[in-house]
PDB file of N, CA and C in Angstrom:
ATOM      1  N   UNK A   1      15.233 -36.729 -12.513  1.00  0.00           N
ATOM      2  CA  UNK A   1      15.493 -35.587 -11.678  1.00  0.00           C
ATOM      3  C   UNK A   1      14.197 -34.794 -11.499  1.00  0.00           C
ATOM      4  N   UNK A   2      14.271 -34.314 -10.371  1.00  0.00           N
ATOM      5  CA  UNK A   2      12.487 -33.441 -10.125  1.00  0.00           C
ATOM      6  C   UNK A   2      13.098 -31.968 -10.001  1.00  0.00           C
ATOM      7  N   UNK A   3      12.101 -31.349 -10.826  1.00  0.00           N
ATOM      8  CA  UNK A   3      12.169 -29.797 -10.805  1.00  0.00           C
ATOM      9  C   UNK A   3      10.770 -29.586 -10.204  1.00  0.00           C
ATOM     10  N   UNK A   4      11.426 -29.115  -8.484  1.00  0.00           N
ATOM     11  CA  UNK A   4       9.958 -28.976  -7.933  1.00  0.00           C
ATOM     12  C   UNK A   4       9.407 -27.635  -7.705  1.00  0.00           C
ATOM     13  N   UNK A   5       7.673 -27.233  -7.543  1.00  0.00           N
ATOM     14  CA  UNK A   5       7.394 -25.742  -7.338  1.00  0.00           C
ATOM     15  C   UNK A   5       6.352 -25.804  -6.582  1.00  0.00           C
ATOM     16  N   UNK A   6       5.945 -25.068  -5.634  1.00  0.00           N
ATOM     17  CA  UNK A   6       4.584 -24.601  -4.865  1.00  0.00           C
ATOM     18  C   UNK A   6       3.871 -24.764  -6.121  1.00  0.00           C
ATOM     19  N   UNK A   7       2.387 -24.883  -5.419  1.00  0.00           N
ATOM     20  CA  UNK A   7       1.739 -24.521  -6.534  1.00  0.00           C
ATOM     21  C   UNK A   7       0.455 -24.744  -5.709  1.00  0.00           C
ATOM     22  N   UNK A   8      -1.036 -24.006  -5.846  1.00  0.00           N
ATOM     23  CA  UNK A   8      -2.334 -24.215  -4.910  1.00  0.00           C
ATOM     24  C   UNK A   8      -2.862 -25.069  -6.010  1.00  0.00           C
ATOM     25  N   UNK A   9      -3.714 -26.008  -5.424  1.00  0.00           N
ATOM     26  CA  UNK A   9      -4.660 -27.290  -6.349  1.00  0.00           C
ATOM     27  C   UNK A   9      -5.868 -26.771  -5.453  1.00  0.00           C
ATOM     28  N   UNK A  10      -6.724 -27.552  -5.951  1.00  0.00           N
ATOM     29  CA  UNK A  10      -8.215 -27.238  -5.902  1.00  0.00           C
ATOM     30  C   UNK A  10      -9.225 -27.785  -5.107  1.00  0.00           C
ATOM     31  N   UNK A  11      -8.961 -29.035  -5.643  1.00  0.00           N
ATOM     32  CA  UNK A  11      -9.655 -30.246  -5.335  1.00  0.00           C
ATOM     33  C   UNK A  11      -9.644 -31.483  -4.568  1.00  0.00           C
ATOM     34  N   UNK A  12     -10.221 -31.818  -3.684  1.00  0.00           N
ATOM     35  CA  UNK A  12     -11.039 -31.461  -3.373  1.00  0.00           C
ATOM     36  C   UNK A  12     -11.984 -30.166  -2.166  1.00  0.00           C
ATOM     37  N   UNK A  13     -10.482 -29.586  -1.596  1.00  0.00           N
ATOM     38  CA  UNK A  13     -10.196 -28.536  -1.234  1.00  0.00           C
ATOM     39  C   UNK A  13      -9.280 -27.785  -1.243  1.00  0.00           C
ATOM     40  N   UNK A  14      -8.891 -26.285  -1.158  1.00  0.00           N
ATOM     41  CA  UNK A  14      -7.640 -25.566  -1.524  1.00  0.00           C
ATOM     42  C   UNK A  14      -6.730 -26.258  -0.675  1.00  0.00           C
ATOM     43  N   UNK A  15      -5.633 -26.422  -1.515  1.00  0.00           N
ATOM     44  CA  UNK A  15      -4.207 -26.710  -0.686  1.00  0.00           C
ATOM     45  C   UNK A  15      -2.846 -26.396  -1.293  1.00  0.00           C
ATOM     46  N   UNK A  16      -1.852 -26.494  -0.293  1.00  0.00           N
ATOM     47  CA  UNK A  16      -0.305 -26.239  -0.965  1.00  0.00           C
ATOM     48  C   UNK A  16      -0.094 -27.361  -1.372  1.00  0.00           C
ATOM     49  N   UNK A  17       0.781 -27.259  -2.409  1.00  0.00           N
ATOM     50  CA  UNK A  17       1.193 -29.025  -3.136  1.00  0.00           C
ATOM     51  C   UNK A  17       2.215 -28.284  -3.889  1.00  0.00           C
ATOM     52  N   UNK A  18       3.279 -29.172  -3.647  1.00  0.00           N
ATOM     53  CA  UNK A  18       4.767 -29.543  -4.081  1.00  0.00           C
ATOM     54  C   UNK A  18       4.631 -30.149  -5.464  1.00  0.00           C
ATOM     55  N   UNK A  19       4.686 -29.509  -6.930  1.00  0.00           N
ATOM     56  CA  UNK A  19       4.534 -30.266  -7.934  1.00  0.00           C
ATOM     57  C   UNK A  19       5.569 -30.445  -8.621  1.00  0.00           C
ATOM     58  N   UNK A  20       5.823 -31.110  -9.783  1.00  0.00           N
ATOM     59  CA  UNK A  20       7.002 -31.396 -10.460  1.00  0.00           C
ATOM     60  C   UNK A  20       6.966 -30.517 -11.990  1.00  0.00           C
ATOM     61  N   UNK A  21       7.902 -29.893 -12.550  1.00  0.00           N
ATOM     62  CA  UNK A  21       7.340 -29.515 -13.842  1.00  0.00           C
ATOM     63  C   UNK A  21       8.385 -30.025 -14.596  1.00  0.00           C
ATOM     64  N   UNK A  22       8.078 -29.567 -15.972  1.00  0.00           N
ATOM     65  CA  UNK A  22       8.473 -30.345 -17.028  1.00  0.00           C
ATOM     66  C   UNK A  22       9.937 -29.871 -17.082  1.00  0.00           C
ATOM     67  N   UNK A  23      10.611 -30.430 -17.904  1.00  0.00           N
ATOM     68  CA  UNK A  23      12.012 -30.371 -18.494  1.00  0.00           C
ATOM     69  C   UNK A  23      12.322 -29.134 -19.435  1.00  0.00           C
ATOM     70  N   UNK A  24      13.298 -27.937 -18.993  1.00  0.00           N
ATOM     71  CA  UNK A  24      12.507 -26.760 -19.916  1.00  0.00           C
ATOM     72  C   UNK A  24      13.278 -27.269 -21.404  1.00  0.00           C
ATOM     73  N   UNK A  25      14.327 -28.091 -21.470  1.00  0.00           N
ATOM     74  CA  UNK A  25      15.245 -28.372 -22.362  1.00  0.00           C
ATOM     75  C   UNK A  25      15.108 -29.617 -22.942  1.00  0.00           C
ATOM     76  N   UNK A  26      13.629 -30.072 -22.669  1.00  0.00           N
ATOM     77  CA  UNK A  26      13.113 -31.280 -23.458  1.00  0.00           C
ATOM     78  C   UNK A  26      13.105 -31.545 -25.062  1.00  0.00           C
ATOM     79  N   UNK A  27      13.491 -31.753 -26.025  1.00  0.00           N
ATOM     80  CA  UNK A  27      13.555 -31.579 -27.472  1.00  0.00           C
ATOM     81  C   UNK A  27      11.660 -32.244 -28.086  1.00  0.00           C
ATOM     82  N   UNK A  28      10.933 -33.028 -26.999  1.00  0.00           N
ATOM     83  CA  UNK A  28      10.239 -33.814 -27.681  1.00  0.00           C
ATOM     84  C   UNK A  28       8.901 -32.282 -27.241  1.00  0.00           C
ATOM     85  N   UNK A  29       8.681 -31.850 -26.169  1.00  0.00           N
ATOM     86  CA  UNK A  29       7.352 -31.355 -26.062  1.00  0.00           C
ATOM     87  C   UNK A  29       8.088 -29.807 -25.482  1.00  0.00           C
ATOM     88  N   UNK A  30       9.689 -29.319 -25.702  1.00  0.00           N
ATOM     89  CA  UNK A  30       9.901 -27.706 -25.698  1.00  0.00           C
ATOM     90  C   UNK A  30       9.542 -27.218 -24.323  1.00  0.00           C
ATOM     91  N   UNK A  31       9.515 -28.040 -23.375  1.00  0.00           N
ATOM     92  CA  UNK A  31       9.589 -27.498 -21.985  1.00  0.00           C
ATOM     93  C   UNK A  31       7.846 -27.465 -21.662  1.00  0.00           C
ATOM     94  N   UNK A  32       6.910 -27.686 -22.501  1.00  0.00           N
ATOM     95  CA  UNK A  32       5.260 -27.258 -22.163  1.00  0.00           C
ATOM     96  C   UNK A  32       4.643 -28.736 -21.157  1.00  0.00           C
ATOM     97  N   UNK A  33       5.404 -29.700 -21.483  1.00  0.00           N
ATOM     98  CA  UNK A  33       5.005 -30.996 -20.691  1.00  0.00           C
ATOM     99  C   UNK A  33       4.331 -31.796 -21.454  1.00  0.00           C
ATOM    100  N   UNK A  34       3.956 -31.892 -22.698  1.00  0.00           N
ATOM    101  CA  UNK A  34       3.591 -32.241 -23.151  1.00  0.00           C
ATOM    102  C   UNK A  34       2.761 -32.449 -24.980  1.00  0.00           C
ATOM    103  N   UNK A  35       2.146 -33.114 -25.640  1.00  0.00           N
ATOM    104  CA  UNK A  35       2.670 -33.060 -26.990  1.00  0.00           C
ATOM    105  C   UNK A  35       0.932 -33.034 -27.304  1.00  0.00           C
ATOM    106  N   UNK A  36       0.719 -31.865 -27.883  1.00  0.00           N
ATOM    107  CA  UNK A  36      -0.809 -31.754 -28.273  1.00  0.00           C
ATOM    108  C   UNK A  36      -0.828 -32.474 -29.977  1.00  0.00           C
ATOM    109  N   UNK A  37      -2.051 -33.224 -30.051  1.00  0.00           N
ATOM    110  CA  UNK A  37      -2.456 -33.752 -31.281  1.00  0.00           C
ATOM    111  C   UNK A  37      -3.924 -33.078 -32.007  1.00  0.00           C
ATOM    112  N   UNK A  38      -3.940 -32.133 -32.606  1.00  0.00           N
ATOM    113  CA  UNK A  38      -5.090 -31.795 -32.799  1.00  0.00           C
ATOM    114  C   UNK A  38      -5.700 -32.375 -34.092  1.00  0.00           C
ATOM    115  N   UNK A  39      -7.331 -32.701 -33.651  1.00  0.00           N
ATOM    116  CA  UNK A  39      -7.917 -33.458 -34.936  1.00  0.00           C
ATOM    117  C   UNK A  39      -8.982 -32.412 -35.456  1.00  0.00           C
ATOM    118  N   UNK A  40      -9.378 -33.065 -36.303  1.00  0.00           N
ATOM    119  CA  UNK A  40     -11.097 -32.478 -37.072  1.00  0.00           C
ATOM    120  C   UNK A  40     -11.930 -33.240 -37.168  1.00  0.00           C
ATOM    121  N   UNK A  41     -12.798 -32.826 -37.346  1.00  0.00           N
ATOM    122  CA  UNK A  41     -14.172 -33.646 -37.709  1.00  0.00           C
ATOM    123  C   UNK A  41     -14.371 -34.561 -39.003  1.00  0.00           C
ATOM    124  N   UNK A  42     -15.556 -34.710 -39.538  1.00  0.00           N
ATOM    125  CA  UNK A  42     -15.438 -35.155 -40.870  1.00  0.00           C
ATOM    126  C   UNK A  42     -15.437 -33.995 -42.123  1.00  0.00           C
ATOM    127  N   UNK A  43     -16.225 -32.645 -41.236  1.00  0.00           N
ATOM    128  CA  UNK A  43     -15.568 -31.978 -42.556  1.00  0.00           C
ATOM    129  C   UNK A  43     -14.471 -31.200 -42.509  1.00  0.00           C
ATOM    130  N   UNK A  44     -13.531 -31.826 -41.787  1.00  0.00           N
ATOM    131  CA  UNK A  44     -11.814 -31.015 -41.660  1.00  0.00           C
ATOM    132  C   UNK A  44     -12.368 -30.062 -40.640  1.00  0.00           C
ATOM    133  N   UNK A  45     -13.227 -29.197 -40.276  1.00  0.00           N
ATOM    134  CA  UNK A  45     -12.761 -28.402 -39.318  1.00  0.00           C
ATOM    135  C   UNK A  45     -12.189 -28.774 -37.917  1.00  0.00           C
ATOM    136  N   UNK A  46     -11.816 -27.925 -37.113  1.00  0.00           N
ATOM    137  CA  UNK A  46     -11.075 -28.031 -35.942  1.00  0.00           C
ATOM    138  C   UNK A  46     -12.072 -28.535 -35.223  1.00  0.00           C
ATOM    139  N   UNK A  47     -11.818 -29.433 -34.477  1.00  0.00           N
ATOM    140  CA  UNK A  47     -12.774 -30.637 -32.966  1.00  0.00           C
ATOM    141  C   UNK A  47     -12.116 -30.654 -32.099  1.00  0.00           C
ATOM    142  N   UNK A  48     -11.112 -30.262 -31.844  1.00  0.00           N
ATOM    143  CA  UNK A  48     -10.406 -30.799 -30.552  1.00  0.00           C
ATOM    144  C   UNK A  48      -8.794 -30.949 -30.223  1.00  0.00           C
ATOM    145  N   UNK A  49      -8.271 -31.234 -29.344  1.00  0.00           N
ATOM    146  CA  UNK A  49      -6.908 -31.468 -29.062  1.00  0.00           C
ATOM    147  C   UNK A  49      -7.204 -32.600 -27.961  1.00  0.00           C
ATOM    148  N   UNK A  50      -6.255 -33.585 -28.589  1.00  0.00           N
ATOM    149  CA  UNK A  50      -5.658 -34.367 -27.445  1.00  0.00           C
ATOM    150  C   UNK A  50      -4.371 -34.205 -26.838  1.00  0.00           C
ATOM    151  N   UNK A  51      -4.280 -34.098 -25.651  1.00  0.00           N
ATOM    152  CA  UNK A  51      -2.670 -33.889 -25.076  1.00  0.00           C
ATOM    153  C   UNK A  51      -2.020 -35.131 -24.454  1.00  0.00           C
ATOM    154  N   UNK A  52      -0.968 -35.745 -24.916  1.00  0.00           N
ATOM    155  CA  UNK A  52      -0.140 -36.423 -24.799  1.00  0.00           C
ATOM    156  C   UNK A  52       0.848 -36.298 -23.457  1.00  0.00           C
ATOM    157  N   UNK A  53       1.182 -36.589 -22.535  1.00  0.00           N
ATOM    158  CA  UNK A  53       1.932 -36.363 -21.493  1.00  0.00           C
ATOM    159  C   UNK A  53       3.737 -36.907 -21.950  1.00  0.00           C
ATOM    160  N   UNK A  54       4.498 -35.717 -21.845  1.00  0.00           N
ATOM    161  CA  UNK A  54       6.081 -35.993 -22.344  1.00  0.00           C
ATOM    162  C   UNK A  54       6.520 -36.885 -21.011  1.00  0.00           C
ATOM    163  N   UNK A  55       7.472 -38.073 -21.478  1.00  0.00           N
ATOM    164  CA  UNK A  55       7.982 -38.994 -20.405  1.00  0.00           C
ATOM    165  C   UNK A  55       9.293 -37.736 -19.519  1.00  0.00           C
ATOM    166  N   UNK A  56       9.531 -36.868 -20.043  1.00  0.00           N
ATOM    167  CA  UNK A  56      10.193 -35.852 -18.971  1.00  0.00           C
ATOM    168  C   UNK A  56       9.446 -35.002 -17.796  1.00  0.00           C
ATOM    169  N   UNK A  57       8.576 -35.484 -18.001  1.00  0.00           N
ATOM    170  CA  UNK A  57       7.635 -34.794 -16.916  1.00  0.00           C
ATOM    171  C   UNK A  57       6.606 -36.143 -16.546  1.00  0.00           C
ATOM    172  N   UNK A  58       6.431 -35.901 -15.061  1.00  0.00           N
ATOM    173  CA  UNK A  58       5.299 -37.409 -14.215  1.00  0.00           C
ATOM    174  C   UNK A  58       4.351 -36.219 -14.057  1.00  0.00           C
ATOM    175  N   UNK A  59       4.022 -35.325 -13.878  1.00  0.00           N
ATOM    176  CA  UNK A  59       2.402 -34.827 -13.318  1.00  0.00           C
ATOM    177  C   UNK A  59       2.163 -34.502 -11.988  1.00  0.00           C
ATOM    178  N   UNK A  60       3.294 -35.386 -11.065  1.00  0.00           N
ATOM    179  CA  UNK A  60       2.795 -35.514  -9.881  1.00  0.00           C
ATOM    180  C   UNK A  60       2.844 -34.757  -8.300  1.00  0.00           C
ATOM    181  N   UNK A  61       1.547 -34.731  -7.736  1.00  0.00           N
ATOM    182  CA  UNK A  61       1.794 -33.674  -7.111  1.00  0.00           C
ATOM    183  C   UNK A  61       1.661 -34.270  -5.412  1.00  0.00           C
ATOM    184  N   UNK A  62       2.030 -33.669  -4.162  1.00  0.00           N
ATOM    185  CA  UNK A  62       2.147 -33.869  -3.422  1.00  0.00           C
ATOM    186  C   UNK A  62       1.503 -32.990  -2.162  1.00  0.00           C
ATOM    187  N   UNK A  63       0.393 -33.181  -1.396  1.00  0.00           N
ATOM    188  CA  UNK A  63      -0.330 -32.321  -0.827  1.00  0.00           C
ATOM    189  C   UNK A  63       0.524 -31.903   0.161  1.00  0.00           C
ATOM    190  N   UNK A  64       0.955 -30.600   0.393  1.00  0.00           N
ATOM    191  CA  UNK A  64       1.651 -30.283   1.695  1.00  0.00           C
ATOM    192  C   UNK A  64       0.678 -30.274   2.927  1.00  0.00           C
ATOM    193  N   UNK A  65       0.145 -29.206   2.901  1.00  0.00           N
ATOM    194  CA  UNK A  65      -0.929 -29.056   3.941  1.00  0.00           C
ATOM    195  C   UNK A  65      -2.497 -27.825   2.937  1.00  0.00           C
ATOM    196  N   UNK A  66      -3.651 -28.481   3.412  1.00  0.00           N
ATOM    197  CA  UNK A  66      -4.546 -27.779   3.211  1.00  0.00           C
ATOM    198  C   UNK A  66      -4.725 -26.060   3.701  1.00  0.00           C
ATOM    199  N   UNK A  67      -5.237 -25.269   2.926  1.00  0.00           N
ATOM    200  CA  UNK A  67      -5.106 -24.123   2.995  1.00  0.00           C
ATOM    201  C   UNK A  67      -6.633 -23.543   3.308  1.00  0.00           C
ATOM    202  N   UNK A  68      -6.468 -22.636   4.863  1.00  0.00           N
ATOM    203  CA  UNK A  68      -8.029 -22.335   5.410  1.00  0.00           C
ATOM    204  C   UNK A  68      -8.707 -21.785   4.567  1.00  0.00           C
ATOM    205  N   UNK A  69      -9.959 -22.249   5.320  1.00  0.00           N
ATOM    206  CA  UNK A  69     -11.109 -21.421   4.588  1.00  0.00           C
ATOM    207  C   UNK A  69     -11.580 -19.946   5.333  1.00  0.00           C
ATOM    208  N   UNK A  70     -11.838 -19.453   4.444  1.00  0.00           N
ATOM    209  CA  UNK A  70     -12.210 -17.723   4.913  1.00  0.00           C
ATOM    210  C   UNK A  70     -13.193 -18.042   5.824  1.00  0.00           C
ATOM    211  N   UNK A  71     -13.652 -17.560   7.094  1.00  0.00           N
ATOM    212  CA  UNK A  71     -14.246 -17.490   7.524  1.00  0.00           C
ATOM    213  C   UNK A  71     -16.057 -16.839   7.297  1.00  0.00           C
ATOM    214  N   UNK A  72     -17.231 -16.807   7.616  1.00  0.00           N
ATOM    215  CA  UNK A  72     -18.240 -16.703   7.196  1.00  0.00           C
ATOM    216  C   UNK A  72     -18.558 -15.310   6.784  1.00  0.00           C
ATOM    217  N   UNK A  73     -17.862 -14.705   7.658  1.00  0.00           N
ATOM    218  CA  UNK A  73     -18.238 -12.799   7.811  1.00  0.00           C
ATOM    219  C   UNK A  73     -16.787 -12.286   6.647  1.00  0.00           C
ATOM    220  N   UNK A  74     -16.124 -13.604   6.386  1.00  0.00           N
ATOM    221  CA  UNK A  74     -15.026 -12.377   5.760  1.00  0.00           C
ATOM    222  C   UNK A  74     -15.466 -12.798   3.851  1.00  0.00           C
ATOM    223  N   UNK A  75     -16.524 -13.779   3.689  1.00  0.00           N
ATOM    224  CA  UNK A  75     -16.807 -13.795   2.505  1.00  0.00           C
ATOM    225  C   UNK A  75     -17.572 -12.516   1.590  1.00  0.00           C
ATOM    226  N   UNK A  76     -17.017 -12.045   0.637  1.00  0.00           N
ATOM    227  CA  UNK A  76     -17.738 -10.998  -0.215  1.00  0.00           C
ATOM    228  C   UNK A  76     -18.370 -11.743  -1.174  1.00  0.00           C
ATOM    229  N   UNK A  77     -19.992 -11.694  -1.283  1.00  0.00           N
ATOM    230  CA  UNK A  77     -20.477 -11.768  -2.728  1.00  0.00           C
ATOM    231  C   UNK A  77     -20.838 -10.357  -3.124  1.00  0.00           C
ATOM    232  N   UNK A  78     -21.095 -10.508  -3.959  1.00  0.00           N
ATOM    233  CA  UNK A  78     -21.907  -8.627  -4.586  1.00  0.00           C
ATOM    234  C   UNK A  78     -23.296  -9.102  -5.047  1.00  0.00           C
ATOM    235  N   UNK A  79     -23.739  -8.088  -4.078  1.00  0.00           N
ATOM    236  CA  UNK A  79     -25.342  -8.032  -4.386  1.00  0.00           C
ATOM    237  C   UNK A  79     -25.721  -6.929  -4.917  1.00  0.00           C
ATOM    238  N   UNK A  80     -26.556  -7.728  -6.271  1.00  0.00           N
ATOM    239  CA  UNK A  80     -26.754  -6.592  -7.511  1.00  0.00           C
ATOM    240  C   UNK A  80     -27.932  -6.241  -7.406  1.00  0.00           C
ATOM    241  N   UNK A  81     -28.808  -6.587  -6.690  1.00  0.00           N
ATOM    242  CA  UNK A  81     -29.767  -5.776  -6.496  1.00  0.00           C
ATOM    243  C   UNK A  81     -29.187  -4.633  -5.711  1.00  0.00           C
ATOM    244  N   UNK A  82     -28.406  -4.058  -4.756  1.00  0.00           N
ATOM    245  CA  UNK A  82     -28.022  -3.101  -3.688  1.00  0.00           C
ATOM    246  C   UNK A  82     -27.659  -2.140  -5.241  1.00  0.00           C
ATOM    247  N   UNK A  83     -28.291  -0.812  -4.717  1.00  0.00           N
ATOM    248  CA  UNK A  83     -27.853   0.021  -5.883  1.00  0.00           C
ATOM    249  C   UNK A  83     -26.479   1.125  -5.640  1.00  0.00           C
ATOM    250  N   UNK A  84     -26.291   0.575  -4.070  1.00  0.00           N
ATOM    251  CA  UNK A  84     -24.924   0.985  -3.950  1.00  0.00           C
ATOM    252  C   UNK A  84     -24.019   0.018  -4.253  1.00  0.00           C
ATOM    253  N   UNK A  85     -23.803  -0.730  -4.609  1.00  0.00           N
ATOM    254  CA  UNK A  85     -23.175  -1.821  -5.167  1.00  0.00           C
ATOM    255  C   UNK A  85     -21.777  -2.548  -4.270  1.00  0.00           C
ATOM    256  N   UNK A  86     -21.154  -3.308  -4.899  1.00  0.00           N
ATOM    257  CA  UNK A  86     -20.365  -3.611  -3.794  1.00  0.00           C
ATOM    258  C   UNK A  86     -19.185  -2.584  -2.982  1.00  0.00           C
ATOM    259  N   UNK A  87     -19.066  -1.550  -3.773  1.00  0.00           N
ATOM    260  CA  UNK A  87     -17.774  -0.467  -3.473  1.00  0.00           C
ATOM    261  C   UNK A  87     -18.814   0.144  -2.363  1.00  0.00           C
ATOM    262  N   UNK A  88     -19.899   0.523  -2.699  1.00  0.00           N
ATOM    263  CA  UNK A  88     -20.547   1.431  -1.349  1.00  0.00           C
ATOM    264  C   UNK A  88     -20.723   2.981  -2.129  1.00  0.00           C
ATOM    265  N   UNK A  89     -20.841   3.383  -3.310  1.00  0.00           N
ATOM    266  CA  UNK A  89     -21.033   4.272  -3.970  1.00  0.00           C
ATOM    267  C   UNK A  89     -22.283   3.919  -5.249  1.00  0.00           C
ATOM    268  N   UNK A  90     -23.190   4.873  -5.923  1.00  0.00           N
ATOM    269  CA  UNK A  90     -23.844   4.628  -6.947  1.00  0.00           C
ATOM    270  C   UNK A  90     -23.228   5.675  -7.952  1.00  0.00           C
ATOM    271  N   UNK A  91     -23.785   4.664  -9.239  1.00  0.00           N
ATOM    272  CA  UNK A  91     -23.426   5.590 -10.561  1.00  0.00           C
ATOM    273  C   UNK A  91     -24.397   6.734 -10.986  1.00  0.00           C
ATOM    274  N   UNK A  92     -25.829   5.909 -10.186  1.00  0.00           N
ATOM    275  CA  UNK A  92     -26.727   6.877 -10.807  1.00  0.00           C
ATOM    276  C   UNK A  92     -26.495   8.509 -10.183  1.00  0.00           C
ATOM    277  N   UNK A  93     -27.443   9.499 -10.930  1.00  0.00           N
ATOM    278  CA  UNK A  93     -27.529  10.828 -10.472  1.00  0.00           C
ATOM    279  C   UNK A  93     -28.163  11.031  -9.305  1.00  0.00           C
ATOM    280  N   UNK A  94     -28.443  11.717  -8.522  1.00  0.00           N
ATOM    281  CA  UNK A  94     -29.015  11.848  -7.196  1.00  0.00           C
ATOM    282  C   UNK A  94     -30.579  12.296  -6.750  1.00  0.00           C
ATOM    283  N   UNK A  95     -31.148  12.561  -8.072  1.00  0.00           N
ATOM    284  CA  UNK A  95     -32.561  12.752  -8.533  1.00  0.00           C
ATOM    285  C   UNK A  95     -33.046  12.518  -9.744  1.00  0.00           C
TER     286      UNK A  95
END
């Protein structure tokens, strides 16, 4: 059975995609999708997690349609050199 949701992906450009999520009443991975194994190194400390994918959940997602890109004039970066900064006000004092 598919429990489906919107959801935006990334890669290789923004888009809508129809995904599936996990089983919230799964007993093996508790609805998260999946079953983390965490190891250590050789001297026991923490190294890492591997995540296991629960067979109640596939992963899989479905591109609806790609989602535009902002146009050139409507992009904001903040330029930190400008000492009015991006709001259009300064912190400093006025002399």
């Amino acid at each position: 059975m598919i429990r489906p949701r919107l959801g935006v992906v990334g890669c290789p450009r923004r888009a809508l995609a129809l995904t599936d999520t996990p089983r919230p009443d799964c007993p093996d991975c508790d609805g998260t999708g999946g079953i983390e194994h965490p190891y250590g190194d050789e001297t026991g400390e923490y190294a890492g997690s591997d995540w296991e994918l629960c067979p109640c959940w596939t992963g899989r997602r479905v591109v609806l349609l790609p989602l535009p890109r902002r146009p050139r004039w409507l992009r904001r970066r903040a330029d930190y050199r400008d000492p009015w900064g991006p709001a259009g006000y300064s912190d400093e004092p006025p002399f």
